[in-house]
Protein backbone atom coordinates (compact mmCIF):
# COMPACT_ATOMS: atom_id res chain seq x y z
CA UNK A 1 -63.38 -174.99 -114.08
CA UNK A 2 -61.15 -172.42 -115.45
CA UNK A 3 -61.88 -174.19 -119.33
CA UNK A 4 -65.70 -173.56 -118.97
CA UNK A 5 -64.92 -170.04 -116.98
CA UNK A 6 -63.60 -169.41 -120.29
CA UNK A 7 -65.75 -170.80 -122.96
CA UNK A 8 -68.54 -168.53 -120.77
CA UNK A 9 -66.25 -165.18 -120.88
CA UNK A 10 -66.03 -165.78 -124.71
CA UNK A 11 -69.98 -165.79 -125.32
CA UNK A 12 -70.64 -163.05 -122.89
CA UNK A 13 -67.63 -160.69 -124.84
CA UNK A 14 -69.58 -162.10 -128.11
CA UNK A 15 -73.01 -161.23 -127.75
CA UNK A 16 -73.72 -159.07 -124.41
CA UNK A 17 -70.82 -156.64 -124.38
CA UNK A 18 -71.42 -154.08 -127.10
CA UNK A 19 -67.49 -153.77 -127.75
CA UNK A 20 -65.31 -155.17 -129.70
CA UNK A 21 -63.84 -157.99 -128.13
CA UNK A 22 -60.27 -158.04 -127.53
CA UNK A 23 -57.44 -160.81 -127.17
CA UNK A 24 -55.69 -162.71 -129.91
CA UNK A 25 -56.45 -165.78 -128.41
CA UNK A 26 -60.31 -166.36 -128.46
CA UNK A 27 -62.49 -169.03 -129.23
CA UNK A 28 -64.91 -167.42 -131.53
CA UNK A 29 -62.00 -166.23 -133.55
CA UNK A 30 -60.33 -169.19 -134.02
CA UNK A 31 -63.94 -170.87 -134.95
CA UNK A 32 -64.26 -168.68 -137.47
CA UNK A 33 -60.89 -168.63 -139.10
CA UNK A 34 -61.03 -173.03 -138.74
CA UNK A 35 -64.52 -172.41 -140.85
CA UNK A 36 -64.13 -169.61 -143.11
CA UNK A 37 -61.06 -170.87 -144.84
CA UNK A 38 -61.96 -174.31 -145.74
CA UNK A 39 -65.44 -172.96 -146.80
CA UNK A 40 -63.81 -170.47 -149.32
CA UNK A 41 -61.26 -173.02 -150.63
CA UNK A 42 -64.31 -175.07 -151.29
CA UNK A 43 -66.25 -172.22 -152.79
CA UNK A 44 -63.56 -170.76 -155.03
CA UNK A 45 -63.61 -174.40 -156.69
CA UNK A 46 -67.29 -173.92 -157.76
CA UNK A 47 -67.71 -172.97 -161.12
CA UNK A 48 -71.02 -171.43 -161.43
CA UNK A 49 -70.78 -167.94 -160.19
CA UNK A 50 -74.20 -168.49 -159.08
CA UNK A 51 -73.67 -171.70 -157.19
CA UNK A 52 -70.50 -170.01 -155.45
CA UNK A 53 -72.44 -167.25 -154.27
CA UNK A 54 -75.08 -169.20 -152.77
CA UNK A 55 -72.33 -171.51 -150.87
CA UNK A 56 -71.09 -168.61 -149.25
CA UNK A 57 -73.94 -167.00 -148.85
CA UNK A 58 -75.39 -169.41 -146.81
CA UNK A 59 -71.63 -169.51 -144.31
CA UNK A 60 -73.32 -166.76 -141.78
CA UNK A 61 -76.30 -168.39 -140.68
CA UNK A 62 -74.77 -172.04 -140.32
CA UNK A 63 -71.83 -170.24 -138.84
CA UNK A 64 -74.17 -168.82 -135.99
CA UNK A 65 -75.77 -171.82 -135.24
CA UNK A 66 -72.70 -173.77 -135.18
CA UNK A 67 -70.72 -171.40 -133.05
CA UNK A 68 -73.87 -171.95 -130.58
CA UNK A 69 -73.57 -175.80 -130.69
CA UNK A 70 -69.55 -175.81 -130.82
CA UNK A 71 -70.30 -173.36 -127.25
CA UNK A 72 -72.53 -176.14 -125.98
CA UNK A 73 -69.98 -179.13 -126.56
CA UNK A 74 -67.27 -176.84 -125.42
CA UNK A 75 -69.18 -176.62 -121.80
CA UNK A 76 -70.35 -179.90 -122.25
CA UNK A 77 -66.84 -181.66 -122.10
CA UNK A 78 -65.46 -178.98 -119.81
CA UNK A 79 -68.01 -179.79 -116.88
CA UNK A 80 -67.60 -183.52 -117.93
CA UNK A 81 -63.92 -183.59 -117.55
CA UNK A 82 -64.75 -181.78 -113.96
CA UNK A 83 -67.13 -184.69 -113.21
CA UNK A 84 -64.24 -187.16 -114.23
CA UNK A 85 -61.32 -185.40 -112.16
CA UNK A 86 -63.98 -186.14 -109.13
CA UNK A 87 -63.58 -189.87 -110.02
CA UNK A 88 -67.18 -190.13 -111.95
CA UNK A 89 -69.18 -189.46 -108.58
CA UNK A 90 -72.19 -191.85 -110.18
CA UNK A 91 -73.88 -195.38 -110.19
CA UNK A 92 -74.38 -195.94 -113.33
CA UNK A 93 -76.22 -199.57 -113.50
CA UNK A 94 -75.63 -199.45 -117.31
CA UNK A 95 -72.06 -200.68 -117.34
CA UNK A 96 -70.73 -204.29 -116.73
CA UNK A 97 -68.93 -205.72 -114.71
CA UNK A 98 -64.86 -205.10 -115.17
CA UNK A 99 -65.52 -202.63 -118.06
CA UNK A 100 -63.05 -200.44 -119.12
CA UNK A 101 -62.04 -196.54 -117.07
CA UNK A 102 -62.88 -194.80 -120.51
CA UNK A 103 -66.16 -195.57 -120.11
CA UNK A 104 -66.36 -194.12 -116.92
CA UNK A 105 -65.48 -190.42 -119.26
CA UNK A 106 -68.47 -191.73 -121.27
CA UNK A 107 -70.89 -191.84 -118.02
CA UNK A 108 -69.27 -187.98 -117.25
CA UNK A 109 -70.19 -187.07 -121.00
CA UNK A 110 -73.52 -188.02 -120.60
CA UNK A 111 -74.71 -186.97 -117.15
CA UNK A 112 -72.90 -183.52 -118.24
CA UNK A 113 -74.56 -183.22 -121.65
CA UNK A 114 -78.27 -184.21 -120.03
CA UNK A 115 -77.46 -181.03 -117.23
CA UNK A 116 -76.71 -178.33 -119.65
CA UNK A 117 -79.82 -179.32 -121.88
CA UNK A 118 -82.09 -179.16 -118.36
CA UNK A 119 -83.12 -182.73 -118.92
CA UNK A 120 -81.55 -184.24 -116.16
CA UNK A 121 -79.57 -187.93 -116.30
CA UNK A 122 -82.74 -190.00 -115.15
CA UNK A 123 -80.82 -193.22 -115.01
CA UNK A 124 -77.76 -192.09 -113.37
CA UNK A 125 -77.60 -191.43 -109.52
CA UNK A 126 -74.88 -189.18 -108.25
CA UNK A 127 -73.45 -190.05 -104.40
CA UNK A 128 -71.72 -187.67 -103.59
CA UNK A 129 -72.44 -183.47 -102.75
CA UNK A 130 -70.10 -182.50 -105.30
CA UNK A 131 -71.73 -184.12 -108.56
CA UNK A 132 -75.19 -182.48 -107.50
CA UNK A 133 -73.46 -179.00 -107.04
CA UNK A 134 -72.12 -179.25 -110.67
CA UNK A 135 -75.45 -180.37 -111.64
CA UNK A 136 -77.02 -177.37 -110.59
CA UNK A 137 -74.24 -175.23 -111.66
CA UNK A 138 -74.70 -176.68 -114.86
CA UNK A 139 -78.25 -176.40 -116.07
CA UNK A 140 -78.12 -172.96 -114.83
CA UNK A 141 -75.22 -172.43 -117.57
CA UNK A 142 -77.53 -174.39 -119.89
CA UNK A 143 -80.30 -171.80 -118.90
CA UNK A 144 -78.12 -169.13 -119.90
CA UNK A 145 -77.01 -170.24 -122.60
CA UNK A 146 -80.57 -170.50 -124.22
CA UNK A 147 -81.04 -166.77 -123.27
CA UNK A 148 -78.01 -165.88 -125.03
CA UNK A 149 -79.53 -167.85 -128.17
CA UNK A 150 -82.65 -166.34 -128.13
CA UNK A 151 -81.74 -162.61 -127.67
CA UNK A 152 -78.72 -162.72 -129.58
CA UNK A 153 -80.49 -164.15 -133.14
CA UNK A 154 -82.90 -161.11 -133.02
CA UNK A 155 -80.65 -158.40 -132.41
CA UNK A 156 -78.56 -160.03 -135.60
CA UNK A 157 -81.19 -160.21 -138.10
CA UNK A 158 -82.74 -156.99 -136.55
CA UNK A 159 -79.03 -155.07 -137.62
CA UNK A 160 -79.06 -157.25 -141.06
CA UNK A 161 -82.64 -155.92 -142.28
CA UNK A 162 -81.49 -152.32 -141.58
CA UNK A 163 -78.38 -152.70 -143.35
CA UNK A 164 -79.66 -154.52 -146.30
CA UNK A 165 -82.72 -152.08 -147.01
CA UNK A 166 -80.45 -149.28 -147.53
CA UNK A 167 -77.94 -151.47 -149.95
CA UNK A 168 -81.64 -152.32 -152.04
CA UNK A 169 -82.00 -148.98 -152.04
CA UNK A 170 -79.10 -148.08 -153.81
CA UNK A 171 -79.90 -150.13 -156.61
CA UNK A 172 -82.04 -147.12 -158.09
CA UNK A 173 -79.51 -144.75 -157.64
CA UNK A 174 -76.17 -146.52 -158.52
CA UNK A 175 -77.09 -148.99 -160.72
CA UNK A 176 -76.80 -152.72 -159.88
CA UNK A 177 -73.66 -153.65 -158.96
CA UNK A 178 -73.55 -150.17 -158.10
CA UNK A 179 -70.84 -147.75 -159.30
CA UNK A 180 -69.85 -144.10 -158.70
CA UNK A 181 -70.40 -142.60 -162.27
CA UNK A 182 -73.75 -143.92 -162.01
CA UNK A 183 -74.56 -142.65 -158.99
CA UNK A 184 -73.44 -138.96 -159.88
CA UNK A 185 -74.84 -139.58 -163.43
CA UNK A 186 -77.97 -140.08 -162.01
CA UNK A 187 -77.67 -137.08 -159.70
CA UNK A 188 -77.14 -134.95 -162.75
CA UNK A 189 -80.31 -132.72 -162.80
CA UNK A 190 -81.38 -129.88 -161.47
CA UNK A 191 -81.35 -129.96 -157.73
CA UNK A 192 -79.46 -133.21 -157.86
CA UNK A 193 -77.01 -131.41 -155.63
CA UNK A 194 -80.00 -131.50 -152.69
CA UNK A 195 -80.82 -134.88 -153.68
CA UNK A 196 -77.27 -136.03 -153.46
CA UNK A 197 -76.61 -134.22 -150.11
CA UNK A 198 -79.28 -136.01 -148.51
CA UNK A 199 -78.27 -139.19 -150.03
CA UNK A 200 -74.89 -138.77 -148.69
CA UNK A 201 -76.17 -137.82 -144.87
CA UNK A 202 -78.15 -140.78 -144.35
CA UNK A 203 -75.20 -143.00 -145.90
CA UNK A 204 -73.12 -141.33 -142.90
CA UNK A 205 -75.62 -142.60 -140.60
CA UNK A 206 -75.69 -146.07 -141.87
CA UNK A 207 -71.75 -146.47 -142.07
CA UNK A 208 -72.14 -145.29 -138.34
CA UNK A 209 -74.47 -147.69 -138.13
CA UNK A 210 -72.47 -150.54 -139.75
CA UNK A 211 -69.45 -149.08 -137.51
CA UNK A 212 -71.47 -150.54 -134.19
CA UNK A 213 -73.17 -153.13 -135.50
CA UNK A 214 -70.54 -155.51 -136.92
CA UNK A 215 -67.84 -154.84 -134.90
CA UNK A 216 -69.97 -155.80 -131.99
CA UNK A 217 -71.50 -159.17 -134.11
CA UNK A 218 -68.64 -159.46 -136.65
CA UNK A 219 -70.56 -162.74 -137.98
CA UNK A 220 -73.18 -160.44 -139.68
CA UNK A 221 -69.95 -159.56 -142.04
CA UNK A 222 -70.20 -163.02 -143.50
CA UNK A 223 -73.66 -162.53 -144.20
CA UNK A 224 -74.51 -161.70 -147.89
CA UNK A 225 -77.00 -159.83 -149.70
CA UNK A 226 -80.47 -161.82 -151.33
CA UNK A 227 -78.86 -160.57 -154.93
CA UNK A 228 -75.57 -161.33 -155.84
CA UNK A 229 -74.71 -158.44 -157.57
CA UNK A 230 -75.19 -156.62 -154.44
CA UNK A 231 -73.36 -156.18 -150.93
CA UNK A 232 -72.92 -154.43 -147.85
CA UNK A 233 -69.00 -153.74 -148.97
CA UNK A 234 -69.47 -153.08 -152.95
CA UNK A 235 -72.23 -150.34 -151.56
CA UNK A 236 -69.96 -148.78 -148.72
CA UNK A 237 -67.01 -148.72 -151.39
CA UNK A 238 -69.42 -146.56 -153.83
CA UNK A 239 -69.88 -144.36 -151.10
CA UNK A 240 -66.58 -143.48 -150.69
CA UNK A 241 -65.92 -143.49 -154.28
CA UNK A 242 -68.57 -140.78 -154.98
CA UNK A 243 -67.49 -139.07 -151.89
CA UNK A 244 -63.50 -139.29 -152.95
CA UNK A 245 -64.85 -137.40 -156.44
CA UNK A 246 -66.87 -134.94 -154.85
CA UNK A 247 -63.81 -133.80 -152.37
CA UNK A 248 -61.03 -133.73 -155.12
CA UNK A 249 -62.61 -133.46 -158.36
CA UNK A 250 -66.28 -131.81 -158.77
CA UNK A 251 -67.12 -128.60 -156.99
CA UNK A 252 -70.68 -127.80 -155.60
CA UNK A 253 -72.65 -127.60 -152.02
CA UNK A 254 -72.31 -131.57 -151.76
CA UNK A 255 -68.31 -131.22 -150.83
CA UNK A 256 -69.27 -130.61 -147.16
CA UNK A 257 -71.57 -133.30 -147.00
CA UNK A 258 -69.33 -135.47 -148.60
CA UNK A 259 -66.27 -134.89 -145.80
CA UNK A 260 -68.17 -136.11 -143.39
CA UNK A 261 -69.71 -139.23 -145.05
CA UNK A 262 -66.49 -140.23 -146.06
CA UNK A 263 -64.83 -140.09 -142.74
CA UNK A 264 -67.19 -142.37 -141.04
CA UNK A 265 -67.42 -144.91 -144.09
CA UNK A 266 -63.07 -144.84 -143.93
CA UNK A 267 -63.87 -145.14 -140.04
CA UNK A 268 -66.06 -148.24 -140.83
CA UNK A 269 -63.83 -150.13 -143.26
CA UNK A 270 -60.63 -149.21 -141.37
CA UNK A 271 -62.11 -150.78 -137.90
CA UNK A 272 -63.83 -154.44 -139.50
CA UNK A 273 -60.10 -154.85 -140.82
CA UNK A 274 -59.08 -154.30 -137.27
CA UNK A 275 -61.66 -156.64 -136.12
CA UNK A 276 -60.74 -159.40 -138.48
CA UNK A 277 -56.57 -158.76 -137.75
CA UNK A 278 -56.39 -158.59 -141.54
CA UNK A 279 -52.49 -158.05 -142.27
CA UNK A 280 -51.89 -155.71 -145.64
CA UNK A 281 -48.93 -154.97 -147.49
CA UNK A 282 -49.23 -151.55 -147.76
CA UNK A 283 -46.83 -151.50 -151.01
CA UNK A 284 -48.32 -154.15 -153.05
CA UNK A 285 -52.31 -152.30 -152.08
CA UNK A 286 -50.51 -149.36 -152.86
CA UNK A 287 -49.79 -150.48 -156.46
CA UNK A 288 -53.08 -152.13 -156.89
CA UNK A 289 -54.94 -148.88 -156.00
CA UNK A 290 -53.31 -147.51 -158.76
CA UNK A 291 -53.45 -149.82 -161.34
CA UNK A 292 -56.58 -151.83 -160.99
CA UNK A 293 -59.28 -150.35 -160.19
CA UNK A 294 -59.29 -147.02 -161.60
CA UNK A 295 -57.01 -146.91 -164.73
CA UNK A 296 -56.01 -143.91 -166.90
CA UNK A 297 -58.14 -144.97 -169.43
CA UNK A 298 -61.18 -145.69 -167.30
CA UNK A 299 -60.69 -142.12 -165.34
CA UNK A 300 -61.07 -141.01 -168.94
CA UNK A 301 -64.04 -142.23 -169.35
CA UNK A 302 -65.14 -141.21 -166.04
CA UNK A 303 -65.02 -137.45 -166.97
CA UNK A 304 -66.81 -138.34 -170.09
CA UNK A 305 -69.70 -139.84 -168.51
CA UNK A 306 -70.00 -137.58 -166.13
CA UNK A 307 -69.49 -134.37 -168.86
CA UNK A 308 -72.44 -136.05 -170.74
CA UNK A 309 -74.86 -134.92 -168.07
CA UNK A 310 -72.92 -131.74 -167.40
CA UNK A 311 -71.38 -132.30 -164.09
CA UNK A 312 -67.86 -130.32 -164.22
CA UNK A 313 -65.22 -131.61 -163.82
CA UNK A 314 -61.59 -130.10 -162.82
CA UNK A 315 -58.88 -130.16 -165.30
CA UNK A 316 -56.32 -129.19 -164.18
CA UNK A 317 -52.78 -131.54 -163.79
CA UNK A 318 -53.21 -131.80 -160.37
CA UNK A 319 -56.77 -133.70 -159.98
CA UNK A 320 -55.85 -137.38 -160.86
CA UNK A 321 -52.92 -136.87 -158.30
CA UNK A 322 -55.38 -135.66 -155.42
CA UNK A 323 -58.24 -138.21 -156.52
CA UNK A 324 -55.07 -140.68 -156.07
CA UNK A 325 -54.27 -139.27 -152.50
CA UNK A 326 -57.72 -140.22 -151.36
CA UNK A 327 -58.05 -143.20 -152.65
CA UNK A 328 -55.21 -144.45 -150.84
CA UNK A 329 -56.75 -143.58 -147.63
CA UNK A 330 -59.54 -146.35 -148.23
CA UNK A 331 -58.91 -149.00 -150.79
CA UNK A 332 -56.16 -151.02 -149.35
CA UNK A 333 -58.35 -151.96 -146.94
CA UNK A 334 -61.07 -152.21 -148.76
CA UNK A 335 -59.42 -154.86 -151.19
CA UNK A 336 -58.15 -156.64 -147.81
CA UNK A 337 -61.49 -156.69 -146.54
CA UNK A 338 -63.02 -157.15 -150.29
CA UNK A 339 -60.05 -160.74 -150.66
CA UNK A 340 -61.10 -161.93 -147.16
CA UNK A 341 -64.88 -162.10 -147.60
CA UNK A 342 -65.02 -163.21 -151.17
CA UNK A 343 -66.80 -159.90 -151.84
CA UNK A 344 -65.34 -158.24 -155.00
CA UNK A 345 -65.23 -154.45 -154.59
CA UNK A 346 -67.60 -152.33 -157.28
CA UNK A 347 -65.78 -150.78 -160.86
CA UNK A 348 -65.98 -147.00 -161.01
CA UNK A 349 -67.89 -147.34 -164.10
CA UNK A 350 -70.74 -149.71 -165.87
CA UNK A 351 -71.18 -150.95 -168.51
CA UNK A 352 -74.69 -150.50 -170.39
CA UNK A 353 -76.64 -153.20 -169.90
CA UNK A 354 -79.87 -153.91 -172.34
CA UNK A 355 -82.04 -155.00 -168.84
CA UNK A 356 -81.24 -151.47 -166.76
CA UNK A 357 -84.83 -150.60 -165.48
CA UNK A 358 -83.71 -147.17 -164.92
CA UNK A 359 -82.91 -146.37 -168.22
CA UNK A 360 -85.76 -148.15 -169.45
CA UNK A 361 -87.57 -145.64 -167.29
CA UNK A 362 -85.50 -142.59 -167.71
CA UNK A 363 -86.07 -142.77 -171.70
CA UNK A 364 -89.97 -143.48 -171.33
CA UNK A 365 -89.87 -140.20 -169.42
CA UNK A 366 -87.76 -138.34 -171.94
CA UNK A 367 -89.79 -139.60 -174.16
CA UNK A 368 -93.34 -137.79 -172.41
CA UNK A 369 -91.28 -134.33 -172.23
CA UNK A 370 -91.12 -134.53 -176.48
CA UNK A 371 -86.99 -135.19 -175.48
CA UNK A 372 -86.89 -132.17 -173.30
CA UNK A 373 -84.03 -132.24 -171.12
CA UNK A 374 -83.27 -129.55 -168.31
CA UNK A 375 -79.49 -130.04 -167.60
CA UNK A 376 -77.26 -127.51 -166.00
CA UNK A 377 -74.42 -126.45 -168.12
CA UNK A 378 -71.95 -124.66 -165.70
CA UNK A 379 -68.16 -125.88 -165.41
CA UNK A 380 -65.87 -125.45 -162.48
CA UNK A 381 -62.78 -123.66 -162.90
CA UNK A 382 -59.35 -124.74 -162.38
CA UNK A 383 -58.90 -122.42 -159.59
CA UNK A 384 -62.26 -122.75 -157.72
CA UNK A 385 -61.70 -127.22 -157.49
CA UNK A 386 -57.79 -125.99 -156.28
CA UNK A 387 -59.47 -123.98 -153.44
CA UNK A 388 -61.98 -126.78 -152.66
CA UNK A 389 -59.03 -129.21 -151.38
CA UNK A 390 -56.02 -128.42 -149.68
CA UNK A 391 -53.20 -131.24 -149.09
CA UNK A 392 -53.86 -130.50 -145.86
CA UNK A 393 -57.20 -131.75 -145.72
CA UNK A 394 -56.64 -134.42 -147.47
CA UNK A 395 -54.08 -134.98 -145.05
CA UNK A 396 -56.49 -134.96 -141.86
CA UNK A 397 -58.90 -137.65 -143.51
């Protein structure tokens, strides 16, 4: 009783409590991390980057419907090893004479199987009160189960669309996989600032979004985008990216904006490492914020990109060290989350690519104007970017 009392308490905290579950010691978790890392050691053996993506890709849906079945044969043998306890309370005409007492567990496995599924062992007779109490306590849990099935795959892909229609819509606007010098290179044009403050206000509402959605279903983490070049974390990582520049490095009205998208996406990415216990050494992320991701050399060619369509940028000594400070607020555990999931995390800069629709675009609209460009030309002082962050704030994020 107290083993199917528990498989129960685990798929009620899974799919009808809107919190995150708690305890170390839970059976969806351990499902999950008995799955997920024999499926990646498989799919980091693949060698078409294609291929690989589609093996993982496909993880979160026959996850779900696993973790379903794997509840079923959980409360399946726990209500059969009740039934056996009882001394198989049955006539079961099917077995001979002198058989073996395993068979009996056999007899308990199948008249508790047939109950959960509501079909009802036909050819099995239970004599005594007990059996037919367990019975009916059983295809009730077999009722309830179903319900949990068919309200709980809805509300999943329901939460997927919404995040995924925002990550195809970045594709236009940070380039695909997307990256933060796009994004603001892209924004570089009169009233971009608007356009890039509205951008950034509905990204806070889908990180706050993504911030009750998957730590209440943690599965739809697994799930991947339809393109490979694109994902839920790559996308939130831009975010922040753009946002960390905007704080520390390039002054205009989008600053504001930009505080308060970044604290919910840092909220989001902090809390799914919670969610999947994800241990980091903070040291060794430490070292690879500040070495991999964005170099010297590739901050240098940051600025120049984003000089090229006359956003200022600060620069003074002082604005690699604060753009340094924020990152490490939010990519250790992005690169946890990013080595976990098989998801690599989005460079700070593209390179060109000969198939970019939006350039294709862009220069067919140049191209109408007769090569007329509007750009705006003013630079931020050293002072004015100083006054824009204070340690302190960075300090509060």
């Amino acid at each position: 009783m107290i083993f199917c009392s528990l498989v129960a308490l685990d798929a009620v905290q899974t799919v009808v409590i809107p919190r995150r579950a708690t305890g170390r010691f839970r059976i969806t978790r351990f499902f999950f991390v008995f799955t997920w890392k024999p499926w990646v050691y498989i799919g980091e053996h693949i060698g078409s980057h294609k291929l690989r993506e589609q093996f993982f890709g496909v993880y979160g849906p026959i996850s779900l419907i696993f973790l379903l079945l794997f509840w079923a044969g959980l409360l399946t043998l726990g209500f059969a090893l009740m039934l056996y306890g009882l001394g198989t309370p049955y006539f079961d005409s099917s077995l001979p004479p002198g058989h073996h007492p395993l068979l009996h567990f056999f007899t308990d496995v199948y008249v508790s199987g047939t109950s959960l599924t509501t079909l009802g062992p036909g050819d099995v007779v239970p004599h005594r009160q007990m059996a037919r109490l367990l019975m009916i306590v059983e295809s009730g849990t077999g009722l309830g189960l179903v319900a949990l099935v068919i309200s709980y795959v809805p509300v999943l892909y329901a939460a997927f669309s919404r995040r995924e229609v925002s990550v195809a819509l970045l594709d236009s606007r940070a380039g695909s996989p997307p990256t933060a010098a796009e994004l603001l290179s892209r924004h570089g044009f009169d009233g971009g600032h608007t356009a890039l403050i509205a951008l950034l206000a509905e990204w806070e509402r889908w990180s706050a979004d993504i911030l009750e959605s998957h730590i209440s279903y943690p599965v739809l983490c697994y799930y991947r985008s339809q393109h490979d070049n694109q994902s839920w974390l790559s996308a939130l990582t831009t975010i922040l990216d753009v946002c960390a520049l905007l704080i520390t490095t390039i002054e205009g009205p989008a600053s504001r904006q930009a505080q308060l998208t970044f604290a919910m996406a840092r909220h989001a990415i902090v809390d799914l490492s919670h969610v999947f216990q994800i241990e980091i050494d903070e040291i060794a992320m430490l070292n690879v914020v500040e070495t991999t991701r964005l170099t010297d050399a590739t901050f240098a060619r940051l600025c120049e990109v984003l000089a090229s369509v006359d956003i200022g940028l600060c620069t003074d000594a002082n604005s690699a060290h604060r753009l340094l400070a924020i990152r490490q607020l939010y990519e250790p555990r992005a690169q946890a989350l990013a080595d976990y999931l098989c998801m690599p995390l989005p460079h700070w800069i593209s390179e060109p690519r000969a198939t970019d629709q939006w350039r294709k675009v862009s220069s067919l609209r140049y191209g109408a104007l007769g090569g007329r460009v509007s750009v705006n030309t003013e630079h931020i002082s050293r002072e004015s970017t100083a006054m824009n962050l204070h340690d302190t704030e960075i300090h509060n994020l």
